[in-house]
C-alpha atoms as a PDB file:
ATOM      1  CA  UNK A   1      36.623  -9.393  17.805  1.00  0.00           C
ATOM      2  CA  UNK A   2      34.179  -6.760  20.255  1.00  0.00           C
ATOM      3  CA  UNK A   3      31.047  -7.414  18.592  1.00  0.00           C
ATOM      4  CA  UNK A   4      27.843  -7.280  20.468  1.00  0.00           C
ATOM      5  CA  UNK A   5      25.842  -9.864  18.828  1.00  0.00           C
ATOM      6  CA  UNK A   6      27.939 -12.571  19.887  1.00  0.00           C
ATOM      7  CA  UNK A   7      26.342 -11.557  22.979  1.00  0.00           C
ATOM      8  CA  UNK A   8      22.361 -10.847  21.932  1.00  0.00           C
ATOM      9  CA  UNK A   9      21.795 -12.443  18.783  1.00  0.00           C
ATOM     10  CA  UNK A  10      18.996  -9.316  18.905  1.00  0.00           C
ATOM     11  CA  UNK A  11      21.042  -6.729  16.892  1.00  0.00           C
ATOM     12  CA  UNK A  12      20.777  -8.707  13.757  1.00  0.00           C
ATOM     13  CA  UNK A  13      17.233  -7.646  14.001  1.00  0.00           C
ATOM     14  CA  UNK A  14      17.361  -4.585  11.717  1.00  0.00           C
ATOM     15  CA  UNK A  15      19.769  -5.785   9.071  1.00  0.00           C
ATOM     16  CA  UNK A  16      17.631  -7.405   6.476  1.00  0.00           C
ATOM     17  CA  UNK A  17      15.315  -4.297   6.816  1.00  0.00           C
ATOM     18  CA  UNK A  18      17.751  -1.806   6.869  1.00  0.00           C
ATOM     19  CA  UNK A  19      19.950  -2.621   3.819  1.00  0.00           C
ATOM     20  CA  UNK A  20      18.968   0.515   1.604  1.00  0.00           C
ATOM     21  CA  UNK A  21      20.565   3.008   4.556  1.00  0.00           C
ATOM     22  CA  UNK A  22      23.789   0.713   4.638  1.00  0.00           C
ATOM     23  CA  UNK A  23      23.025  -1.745   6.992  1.00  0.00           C
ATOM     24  CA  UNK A  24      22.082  -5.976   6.443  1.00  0.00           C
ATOM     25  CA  UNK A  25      20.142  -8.953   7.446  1.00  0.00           C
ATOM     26  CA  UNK A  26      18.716 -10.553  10.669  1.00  0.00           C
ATOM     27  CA  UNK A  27      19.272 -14.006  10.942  1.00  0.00           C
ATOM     28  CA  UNK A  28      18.616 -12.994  14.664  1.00  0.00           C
ATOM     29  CA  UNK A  29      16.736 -14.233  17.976  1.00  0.00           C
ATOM     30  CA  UNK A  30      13.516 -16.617  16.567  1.00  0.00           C
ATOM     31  CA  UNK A  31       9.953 -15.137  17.875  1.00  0.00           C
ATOM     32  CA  UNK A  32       9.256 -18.731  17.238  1.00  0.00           C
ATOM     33  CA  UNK A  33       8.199 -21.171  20.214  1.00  0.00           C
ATOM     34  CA  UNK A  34      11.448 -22.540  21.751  1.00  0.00           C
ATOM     35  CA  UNK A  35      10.764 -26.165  20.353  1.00  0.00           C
ATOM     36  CA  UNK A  36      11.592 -24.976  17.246  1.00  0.00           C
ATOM     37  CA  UNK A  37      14.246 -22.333  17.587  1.00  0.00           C
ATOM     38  CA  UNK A  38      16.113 -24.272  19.937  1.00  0.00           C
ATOM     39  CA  UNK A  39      19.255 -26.335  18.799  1.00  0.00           C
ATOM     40  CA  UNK A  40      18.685 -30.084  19.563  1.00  0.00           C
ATOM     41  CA  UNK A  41      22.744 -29.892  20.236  1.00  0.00           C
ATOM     42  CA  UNK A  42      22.364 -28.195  22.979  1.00  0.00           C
ATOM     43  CA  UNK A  43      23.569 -24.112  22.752  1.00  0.00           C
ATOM     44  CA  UNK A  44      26.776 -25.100  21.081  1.00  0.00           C
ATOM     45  CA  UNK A  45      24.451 -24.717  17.463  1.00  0.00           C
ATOM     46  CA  UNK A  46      23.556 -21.638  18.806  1.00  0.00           C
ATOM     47  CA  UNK A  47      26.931 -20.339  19.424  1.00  0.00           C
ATOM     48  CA  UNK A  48      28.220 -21.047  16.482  1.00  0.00           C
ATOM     49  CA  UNK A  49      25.235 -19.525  14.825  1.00  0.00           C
ATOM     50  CA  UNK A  50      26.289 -16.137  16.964  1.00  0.00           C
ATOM     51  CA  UNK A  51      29.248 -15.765  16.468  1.00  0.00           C
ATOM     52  CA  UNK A  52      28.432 -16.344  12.489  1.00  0.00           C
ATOM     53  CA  UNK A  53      26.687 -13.775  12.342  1.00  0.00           C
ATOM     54  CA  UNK A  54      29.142 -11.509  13.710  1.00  0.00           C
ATOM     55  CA  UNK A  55      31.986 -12.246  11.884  1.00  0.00           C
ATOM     56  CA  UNK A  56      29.111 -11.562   9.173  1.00  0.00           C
ATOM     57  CA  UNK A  57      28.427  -7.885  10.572  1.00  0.00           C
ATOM     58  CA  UNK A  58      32.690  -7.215  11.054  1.00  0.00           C
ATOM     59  CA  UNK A  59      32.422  -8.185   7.000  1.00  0.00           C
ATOM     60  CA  UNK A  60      34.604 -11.549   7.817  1.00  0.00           C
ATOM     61  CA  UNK A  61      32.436 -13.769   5.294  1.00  0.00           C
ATOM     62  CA  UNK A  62      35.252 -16.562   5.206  1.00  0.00           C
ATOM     63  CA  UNK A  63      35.553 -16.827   8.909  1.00  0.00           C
ATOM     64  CA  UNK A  64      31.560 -16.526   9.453  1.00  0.00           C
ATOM     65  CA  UNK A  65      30.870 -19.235   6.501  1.00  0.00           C
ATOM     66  CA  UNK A  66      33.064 -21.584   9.077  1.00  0.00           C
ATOM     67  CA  UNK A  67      31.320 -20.599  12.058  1.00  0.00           C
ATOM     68  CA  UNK A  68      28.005 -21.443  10.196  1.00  0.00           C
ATOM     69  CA  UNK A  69      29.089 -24.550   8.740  1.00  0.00           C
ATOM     70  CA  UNK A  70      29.901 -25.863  12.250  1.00  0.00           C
ATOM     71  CA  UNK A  71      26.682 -25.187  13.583  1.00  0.00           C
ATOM     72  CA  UNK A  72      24.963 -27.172  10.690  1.00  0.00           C
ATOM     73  CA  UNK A  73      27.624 -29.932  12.192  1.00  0.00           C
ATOM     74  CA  UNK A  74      26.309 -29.828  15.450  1.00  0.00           C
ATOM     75  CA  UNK A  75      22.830 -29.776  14.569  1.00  0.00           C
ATOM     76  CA  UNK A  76      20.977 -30.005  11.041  1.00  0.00           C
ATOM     77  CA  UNK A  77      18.070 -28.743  11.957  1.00  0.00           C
ATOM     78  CA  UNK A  78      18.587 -25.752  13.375  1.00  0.00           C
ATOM     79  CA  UNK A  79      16.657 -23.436  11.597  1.00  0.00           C
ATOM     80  CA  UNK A  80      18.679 -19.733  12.572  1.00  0.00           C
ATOM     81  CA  UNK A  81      21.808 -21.699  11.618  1.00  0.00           C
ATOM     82  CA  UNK A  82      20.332 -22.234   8.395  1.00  0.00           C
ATOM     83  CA  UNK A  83      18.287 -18.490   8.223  1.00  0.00           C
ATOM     84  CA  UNK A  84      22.133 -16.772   9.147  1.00  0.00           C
ATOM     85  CA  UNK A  85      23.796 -19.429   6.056  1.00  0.00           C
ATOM     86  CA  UNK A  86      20.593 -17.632   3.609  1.00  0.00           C
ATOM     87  CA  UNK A  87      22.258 -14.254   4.587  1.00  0.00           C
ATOM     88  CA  UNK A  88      25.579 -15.191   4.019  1.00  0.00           C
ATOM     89  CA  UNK A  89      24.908 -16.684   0.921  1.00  0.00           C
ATOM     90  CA  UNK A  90      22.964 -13.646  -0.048  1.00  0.00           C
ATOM     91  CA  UNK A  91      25.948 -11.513   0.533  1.00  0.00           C
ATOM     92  CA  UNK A  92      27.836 -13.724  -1.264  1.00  0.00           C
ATOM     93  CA  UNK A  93      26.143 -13.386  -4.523  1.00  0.00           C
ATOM     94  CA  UNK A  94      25.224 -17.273  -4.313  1.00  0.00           C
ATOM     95  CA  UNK A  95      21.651 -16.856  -4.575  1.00  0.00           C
ATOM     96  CA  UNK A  96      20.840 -20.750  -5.659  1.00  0.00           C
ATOM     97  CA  UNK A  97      21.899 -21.720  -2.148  1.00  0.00           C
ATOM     98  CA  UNK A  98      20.418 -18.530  -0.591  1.00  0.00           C
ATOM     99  CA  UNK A  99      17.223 -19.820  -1.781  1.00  0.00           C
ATOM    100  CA  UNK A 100      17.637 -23.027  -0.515  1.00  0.00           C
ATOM    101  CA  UNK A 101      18.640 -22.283   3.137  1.00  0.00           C
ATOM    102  CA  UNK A 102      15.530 -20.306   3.482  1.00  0.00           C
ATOM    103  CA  UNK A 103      13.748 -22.857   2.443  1.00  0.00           C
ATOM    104  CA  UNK A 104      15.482 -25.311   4.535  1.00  0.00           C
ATOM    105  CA  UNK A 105      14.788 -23.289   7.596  1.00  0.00           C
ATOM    106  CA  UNK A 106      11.432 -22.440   6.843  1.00  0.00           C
ATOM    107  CA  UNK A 107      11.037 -25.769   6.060  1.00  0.00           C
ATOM    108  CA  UNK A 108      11.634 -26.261  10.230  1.00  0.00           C
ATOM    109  CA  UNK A 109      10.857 -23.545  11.617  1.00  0.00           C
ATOM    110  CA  UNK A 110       7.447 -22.773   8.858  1.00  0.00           C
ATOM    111  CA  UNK A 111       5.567 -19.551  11.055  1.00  0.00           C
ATOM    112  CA  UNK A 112       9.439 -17.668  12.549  1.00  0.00           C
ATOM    113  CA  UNK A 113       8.308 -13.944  11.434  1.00  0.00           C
ATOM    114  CA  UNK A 114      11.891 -13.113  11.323  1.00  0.00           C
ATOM    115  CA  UNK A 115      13.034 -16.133   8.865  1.00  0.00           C
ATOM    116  CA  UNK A 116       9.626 -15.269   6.706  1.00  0.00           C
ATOM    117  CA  UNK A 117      10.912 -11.390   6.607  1.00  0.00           C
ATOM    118  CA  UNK A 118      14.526 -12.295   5.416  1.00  0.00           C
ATOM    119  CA  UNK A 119      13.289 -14.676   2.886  1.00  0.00           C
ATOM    120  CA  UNK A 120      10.517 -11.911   1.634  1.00  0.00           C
ATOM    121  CA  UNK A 121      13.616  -9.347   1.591  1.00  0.00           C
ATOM    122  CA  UNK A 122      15.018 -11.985  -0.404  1.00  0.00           C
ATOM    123  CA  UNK A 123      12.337 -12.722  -3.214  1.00  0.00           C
ATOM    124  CA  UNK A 124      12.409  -8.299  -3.156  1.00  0.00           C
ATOM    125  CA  UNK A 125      16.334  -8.143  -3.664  1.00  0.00           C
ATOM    126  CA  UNK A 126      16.370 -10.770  -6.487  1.00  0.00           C
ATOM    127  CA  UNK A 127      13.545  -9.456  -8.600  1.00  0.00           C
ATOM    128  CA  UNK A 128      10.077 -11.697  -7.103  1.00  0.00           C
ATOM    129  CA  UNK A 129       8.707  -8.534  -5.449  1.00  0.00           C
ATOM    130  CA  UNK A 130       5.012 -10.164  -5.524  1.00  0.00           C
ATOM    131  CA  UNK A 131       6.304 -13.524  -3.652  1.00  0.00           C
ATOM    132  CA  UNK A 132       8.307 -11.748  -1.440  1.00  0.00           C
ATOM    133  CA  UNK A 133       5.049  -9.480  -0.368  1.00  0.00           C
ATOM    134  CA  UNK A 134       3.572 -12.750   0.592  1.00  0.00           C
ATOM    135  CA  UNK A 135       6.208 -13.778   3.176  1.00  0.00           C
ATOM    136  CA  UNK A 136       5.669  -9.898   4.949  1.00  0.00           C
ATOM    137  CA  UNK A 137       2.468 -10.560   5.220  1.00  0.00           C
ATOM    138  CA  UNK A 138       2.691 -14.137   6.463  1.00  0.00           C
ATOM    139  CA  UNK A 139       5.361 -12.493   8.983  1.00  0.00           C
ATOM    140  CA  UNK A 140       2.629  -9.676  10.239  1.00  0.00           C
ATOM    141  CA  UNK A 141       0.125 -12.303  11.023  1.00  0.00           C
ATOM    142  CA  UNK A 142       1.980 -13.250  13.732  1.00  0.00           C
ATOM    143  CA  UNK A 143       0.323 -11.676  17.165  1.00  0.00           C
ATOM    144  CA  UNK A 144       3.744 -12.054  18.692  1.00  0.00           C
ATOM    145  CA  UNK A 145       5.951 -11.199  16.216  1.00  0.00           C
ATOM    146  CA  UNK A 146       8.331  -8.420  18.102  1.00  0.00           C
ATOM    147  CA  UNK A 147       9.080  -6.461  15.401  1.00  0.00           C
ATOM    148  CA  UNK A 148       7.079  -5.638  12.846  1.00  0.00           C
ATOM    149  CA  UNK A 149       8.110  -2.411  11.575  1.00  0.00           C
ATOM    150  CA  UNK A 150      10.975  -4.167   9.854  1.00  0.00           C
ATOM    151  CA  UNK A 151       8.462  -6.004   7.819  1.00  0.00           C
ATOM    152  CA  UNK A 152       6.232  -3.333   7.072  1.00  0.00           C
ATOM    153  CA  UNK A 153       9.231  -1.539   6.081  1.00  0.00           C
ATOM    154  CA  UNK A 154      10.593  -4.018   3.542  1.00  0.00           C
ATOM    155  CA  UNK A 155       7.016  -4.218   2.294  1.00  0.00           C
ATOM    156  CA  UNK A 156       7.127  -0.827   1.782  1.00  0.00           C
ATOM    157  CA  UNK A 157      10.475  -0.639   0.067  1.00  0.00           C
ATOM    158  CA  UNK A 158       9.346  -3.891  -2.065  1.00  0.00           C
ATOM    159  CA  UNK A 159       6.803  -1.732  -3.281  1.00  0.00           C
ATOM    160  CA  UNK A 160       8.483   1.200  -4.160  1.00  0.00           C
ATOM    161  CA  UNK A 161      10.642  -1.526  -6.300  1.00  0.00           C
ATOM    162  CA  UNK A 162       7.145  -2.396  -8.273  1.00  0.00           C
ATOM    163  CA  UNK A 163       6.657   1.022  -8.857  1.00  0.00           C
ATOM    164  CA  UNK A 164       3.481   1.550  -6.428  1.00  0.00           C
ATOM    165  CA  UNK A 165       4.748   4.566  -4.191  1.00  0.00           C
ATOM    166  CA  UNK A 166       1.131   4.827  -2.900  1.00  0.00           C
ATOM    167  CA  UNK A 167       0.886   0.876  -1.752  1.00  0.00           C
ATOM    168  CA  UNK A 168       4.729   1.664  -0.237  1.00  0.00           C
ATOM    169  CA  UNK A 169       3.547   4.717   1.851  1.00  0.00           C
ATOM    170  CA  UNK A 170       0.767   2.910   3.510  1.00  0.00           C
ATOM    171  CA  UNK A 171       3.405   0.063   4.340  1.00  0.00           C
ATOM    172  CA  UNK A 172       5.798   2.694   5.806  1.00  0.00           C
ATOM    173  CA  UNK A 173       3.429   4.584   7.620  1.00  0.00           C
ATOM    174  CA  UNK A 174       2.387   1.391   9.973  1.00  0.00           C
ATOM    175  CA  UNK A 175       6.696   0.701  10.183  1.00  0.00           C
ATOM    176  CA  UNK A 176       6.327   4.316  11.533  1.00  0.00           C
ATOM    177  CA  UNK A 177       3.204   3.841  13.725  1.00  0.00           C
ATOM    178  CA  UNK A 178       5.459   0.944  15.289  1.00  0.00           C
ATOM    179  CA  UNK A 179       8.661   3.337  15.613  1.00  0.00           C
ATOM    180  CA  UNK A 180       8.493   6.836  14.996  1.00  0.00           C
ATOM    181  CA  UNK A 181      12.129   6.952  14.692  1.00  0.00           C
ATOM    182  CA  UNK A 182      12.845   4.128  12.365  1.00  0.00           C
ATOM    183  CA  UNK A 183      15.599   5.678  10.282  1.00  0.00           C
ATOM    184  CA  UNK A 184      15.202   3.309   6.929  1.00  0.00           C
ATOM    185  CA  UNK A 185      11.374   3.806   6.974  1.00  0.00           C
ATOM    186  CA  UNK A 186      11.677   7.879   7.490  1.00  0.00           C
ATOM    187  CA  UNK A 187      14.533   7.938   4.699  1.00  0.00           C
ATOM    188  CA  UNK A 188      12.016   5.751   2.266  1.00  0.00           C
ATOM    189  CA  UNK A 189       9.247   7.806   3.062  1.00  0.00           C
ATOM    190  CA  UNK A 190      11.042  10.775   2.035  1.00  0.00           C
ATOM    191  CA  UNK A 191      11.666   8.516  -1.520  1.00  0.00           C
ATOM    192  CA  UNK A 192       8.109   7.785  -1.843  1.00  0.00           C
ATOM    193  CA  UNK A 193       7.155  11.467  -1.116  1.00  0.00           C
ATOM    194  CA  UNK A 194       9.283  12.842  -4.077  1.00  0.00           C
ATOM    195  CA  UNK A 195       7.952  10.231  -6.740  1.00  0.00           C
ATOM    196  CA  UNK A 196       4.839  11.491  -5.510  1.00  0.00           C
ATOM    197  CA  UNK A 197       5.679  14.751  -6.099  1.00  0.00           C
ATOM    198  CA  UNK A 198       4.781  15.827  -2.234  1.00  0.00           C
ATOM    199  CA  UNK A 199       7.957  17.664  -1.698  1.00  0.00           C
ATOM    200  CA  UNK A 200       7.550  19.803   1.567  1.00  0.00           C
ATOM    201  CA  UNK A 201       6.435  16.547   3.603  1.00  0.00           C
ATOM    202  CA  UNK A 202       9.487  15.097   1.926  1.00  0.00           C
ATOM    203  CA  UNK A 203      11.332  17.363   3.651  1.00  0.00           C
ATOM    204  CA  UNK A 204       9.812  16.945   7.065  1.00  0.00           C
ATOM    205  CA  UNK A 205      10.240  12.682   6.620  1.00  0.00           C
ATOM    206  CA  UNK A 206      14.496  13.984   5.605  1.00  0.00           C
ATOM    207  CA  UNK A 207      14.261  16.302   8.759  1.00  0.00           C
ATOM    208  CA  UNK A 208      13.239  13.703  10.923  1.00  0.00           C
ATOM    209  CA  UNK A 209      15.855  11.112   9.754  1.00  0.00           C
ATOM    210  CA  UNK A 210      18.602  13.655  10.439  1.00  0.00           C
ATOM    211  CA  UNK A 211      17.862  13.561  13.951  1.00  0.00           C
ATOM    212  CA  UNK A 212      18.043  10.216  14.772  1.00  0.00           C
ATOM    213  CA  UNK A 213      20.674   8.920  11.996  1.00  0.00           C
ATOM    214  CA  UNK A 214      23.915  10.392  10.245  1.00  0.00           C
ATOM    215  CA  UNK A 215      23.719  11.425   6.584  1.00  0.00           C
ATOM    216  CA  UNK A 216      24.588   9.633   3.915  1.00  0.00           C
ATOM    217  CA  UNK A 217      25.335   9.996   0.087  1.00  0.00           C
ATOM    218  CA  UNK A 218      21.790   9.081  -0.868  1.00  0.00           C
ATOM    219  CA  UNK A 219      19.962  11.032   2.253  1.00  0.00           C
ATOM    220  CA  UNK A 220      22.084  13.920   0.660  1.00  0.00           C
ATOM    221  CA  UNK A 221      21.713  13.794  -2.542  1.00  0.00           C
ATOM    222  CA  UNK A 222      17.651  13.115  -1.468  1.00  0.00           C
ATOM    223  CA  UNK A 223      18.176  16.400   0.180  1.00  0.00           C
ATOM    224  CA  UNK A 224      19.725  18.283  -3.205  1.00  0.00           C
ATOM    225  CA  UNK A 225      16.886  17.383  -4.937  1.00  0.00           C
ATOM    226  CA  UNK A 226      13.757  18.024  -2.344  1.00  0.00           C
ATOM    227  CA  UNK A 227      15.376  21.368  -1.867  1.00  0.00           C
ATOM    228  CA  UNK A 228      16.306  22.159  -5.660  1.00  0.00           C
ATOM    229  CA  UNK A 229      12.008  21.172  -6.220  1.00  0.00           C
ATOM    230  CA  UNK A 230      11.257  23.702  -3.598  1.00  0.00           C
ATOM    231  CA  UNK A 231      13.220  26.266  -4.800  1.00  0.00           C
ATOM    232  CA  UNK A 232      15.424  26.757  -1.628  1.00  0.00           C
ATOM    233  CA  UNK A 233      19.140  27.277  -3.633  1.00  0.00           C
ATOM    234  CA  UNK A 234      20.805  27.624  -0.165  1.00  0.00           C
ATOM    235  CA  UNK A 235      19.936  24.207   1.468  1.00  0.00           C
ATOM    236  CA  UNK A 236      20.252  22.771  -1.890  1.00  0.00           C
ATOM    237  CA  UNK A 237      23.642  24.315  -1.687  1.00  0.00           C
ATOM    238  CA  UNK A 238      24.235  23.013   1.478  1.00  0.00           C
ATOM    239  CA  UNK A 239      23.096  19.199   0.680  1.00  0.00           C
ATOM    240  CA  UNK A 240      25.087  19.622  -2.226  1.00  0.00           C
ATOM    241  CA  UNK A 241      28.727  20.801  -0.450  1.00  0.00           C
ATOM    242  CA  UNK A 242      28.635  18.400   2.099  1.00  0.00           C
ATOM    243  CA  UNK A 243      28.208  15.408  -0.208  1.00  0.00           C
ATOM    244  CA  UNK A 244      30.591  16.326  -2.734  1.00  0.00           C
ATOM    245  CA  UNK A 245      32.659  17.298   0.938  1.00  0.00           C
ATOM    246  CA  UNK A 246      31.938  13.778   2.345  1.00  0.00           C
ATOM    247  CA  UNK A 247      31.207  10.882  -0.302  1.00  0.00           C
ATOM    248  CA  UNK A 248      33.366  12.543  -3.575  1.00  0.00           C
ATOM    249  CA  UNK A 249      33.247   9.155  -5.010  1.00  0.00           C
ATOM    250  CA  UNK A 250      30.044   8.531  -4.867  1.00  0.00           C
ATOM    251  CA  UNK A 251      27.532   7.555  -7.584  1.00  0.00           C
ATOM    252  CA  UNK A 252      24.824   9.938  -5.621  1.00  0.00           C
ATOM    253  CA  UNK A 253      27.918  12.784  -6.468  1.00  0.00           C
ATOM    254  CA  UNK A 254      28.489  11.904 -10.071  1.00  0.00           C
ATOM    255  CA  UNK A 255      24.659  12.192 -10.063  1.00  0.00           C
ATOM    256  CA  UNK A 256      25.246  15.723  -8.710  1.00  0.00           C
ATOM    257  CA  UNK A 257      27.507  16.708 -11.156  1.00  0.00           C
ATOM    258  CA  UNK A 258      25.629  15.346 -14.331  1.00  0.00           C
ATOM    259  CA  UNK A 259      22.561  17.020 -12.911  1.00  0.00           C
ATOM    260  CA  UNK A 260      24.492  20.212 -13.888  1.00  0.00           C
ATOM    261  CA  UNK A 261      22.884  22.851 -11.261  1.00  0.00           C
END
């Protein structure tokens, strides 16, 4: 296995956020003090823990579960070990002892942004949209907290899930003022632009995710339907061809083809 992360526990950081453009969670590097991120067994915990996590990103669940479970051997209390198990279990359907291993490591670990973001995402992903808003926030009062456009952006996409596009633009505009070129929070600004009806800046938030991410089978079909509002058949066209071209079996292109344009 060539996987990064065993090597910087750092590129977990965007996979909680980034789950609506394909991606997944961040059981990643603690923003905590060290006294509480690090493993009272020494770094072994926190090798295990890496290399958990990806086996977790290669889509190895069975190996990763192992890798995990050894950590928790080596040390209990290690609250990434038990942040990266809350993913896992996530993944795993197993939402019970999801719940519980965020607890746990917020439990230890009660003011880690990152742990208080992945727990919000959570609360979001399992239908607690108002509790989850609560651990975002309790994540952006952090001063040092390194990144947080990934909360504001899961704040924003919690909202959109609550059905308050206007709340989830003025969460994704501050995940922008972080990172201009934060491809989730440009694809879900697009979103909240078309339930808003506000399709040419729609366009401009699709633009700018096109340059700094591929396409995918919802950007597309996104695209289809900004361009269809706007009256431009050719891009619409366009959108159109290269999703049925690229992702045939996907539910954006059966949405194509029941939309019947």
């Amino acid at each position: 296995m060539n996987n990064p992360c065993v090597r910087n526990l750092r590129c977990w950081m965007l996979i909680a956020a980034l789950i609506p453009a394909g991606c997944e969670f961040n059981p990643a590097k603690s923003d905590a003090p060290a006294a509480t991120a690090r493993p009272a067994g020494g770094h072994l915990a926190e090798i295990y823990t890496q290399l958990g996590v990806a086996y977790m990103n290669d889509g190895q669940n069975e190996v990763a579960m192992k890798k995990l479970e050894r950590a928790l051997e080596i040390d209990s209390n290690y609250a990434l070990a038990h942040n990266a198990m809350g993913l896992l279990y996530t993944r795993l359907g197993e939402n019970g002892k999801a719940e519980a291993s965020f607890k746990r490591a917020l439990d230890l670990s009660p003011n880690d942004p990152n742990i208080l973001n992945n727990y919000g995402l959570f609360l979001c992903r399992t239908g607690r949209a108002a509790e989850g808003q609560k651990q975002f926030a309790l994540a952006l009062k952090d001063p040092l907290y390194q990144n947080p456009e990934v909360a504001y952006t899961n704040a924003g996409i919690c909202a959109e899930q609550q059905k308050d596009p206007a709340g989830a633009e003025v969460f994704l505009r501050q995940a922008l003022e972080h990172d201009p070129k934060l491809a989730v929070a440009l694809l879900e600004m697009a979103k909240v632009s078309v339930a808003q009806e506000k399709y040419l800046p729609a366009r401009a938030y699709l633009e700018r995710y096109s340059e700094v991410a591929p396409h995918t089978a919802q950007s597309l079909w996104l695209g289809v339907q900004i361009e269809r509002k706007l009256g431009n058949k050719d891009a619409a066209g366009s959108y159109a061809v290269t999703l049925r071209g690229k992702y045939p079996d996907s539910v954006e292109a059966r949405q194509l083809e029941e939309s019947g344009e």
